[in-house]
C-alpha atoms as a PDB file:
ATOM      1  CA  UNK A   1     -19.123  -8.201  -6.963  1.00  0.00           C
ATOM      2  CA  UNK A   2     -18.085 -11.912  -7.446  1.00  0.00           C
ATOM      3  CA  UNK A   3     -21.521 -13.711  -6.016  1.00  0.00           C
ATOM      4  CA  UNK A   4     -23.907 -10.612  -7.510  1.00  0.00           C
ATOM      5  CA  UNK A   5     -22.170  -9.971 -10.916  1.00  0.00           C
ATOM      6  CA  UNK A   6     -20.490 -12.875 -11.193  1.00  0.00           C
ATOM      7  CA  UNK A   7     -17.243 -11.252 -11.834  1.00  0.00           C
ATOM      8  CA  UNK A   8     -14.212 -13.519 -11.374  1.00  0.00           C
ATOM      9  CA  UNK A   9     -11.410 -12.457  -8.425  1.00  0.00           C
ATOM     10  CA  UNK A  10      -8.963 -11.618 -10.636  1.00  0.00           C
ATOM     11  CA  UNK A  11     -10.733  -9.138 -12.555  1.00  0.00           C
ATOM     12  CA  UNK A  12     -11.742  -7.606  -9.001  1.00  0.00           C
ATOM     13  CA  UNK A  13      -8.442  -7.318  -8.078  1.00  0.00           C
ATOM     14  CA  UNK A  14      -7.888  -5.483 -11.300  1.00  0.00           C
ATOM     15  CA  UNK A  15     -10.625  -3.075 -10.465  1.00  0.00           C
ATOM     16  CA  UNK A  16      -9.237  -2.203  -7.141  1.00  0.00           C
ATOM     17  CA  UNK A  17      -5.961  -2.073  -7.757  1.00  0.00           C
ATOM     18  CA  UNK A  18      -7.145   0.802 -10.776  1.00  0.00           C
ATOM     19  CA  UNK A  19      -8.849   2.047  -8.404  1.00  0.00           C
ATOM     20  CA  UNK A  20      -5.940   2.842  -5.565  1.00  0.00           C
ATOM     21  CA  UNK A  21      -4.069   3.987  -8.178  1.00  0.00           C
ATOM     22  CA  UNK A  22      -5.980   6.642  -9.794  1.00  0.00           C
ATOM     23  CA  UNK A  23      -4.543  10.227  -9.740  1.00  0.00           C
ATOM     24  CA  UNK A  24      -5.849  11.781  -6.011  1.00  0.00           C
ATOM     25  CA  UNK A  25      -7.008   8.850  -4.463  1.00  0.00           C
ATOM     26  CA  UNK A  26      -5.127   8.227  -1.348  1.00  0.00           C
ATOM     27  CA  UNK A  27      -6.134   5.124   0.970  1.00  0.00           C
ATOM     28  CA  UNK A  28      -5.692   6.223   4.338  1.00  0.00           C
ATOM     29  CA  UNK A  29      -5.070   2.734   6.569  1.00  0.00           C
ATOM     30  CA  UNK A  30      -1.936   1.335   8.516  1.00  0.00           C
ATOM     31  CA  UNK A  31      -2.231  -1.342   6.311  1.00  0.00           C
ATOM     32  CA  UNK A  32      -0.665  -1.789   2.987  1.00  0.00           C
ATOM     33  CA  UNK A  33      -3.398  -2.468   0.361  1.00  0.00           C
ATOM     34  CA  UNK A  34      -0.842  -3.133  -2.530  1.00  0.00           C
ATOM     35  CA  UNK A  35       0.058  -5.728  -0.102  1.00  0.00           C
ATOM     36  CA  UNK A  36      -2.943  -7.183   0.164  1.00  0.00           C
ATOM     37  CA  UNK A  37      -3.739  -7.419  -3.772  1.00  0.00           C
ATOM     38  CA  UNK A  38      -0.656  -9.024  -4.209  1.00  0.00           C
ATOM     39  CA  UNK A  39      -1.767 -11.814  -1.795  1.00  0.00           C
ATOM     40  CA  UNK A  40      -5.567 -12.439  -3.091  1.00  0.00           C
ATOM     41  CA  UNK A  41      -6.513 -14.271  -4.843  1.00  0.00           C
ATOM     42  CA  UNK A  42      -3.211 -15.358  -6.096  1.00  0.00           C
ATOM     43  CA  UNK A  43      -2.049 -16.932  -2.841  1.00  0.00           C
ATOM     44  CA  UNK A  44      -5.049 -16.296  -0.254  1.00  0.00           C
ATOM     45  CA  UNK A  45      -8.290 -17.347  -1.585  1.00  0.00           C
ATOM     46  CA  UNK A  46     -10.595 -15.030   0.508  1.00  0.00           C
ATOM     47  CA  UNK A  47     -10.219 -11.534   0.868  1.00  0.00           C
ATOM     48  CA  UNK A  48     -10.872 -11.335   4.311  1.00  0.00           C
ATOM     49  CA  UNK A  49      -8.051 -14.170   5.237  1.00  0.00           C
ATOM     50  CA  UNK A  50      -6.029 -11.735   2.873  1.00  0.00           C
ATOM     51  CA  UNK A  51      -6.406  -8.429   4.944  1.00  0.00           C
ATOM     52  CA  UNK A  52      -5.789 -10.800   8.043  1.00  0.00           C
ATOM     53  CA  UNK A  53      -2.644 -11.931   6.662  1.00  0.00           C
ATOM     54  CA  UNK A  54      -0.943  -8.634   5.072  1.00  0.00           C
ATOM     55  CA  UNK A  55      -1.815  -7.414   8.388  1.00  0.00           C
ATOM     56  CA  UNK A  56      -0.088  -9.601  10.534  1.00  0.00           C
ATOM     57  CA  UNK A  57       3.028  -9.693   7.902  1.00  0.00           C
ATOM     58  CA  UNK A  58       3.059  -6.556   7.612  1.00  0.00           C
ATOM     59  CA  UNK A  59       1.929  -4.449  10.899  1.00  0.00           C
ATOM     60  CA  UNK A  60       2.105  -7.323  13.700  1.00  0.00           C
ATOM     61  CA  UNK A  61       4.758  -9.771  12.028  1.00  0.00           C
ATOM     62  CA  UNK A  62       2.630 -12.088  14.205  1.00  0.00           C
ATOM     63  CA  UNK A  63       1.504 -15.438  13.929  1.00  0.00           C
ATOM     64  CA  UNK A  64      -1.293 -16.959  12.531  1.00  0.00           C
ATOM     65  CA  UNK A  65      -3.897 -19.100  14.467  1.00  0.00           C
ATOM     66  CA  UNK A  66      -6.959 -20.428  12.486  1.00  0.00           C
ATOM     67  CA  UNK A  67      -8.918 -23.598  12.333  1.00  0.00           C
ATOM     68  CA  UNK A  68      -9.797 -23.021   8.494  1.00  0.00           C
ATOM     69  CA  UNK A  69      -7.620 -25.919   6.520  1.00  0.00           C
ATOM     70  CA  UNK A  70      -8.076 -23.996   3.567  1.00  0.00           C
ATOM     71  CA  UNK A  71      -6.188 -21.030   4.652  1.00  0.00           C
ATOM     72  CA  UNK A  72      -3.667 -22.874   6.419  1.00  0.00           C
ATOM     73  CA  UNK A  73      -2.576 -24.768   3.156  1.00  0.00           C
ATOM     74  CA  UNK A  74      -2.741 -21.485   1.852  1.00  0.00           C
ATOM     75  CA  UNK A  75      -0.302 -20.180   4.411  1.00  0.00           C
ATOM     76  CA  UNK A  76       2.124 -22.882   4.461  1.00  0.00           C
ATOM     77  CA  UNK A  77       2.094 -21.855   0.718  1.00  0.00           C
ATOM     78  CA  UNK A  78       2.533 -18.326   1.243  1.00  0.00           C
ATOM     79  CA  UNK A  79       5.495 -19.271   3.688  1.00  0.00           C
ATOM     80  CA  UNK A  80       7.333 -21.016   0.557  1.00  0.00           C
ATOM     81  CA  UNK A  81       6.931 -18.239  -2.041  1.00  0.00           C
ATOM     82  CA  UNK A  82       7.526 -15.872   0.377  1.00  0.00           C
ATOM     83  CA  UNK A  83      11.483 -17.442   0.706  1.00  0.00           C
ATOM     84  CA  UNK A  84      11.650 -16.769  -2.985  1.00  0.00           C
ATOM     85  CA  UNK A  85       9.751 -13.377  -2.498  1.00  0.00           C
ATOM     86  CA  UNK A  86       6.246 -12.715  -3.887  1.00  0.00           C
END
């Protein structure tokens, strides 16, 4: 949706989060989507670096082990708000 129609990641994250919360739909995953929205774009940039991350908070409470400098700022960030809770 962003690069096609040009639709920002906020309003995205909107959509979905409508979207998982409509009456009957029921997201069937280990992990926690509301979890993940409340990560991107806000603190994670990417989406993808967001499912990785909920997912090893959440499921794993694992580290982390990426070359990306983007997403490691954005971890070290994370690891900060997360002290004062998200």
């Amino acid at each position: 949706m962003q690069s096609v129609y040009k639709v920002d990641k906020d309003s995205i994250r909107q959509i979905l989060q409508d979207l998982a919360e409509m009456p009957g739909v029921v997201i069937t995953s280990d992990l926690n989507f509301d979890f993940v929205l409340k990560l991107w774009p806000k603190y994670i940039s990417d989406y993808g670096d967001a499912v990785v991350t909920a997912f090893c908070k959440m499921i794993r409470n694992s580290a982390i082990a990426t070359f990306d400098r983007k997403f490691i700022k954005e971890l070290a960030k994370l690891d900060s708000a997360s002290t004062h809770s998200l």
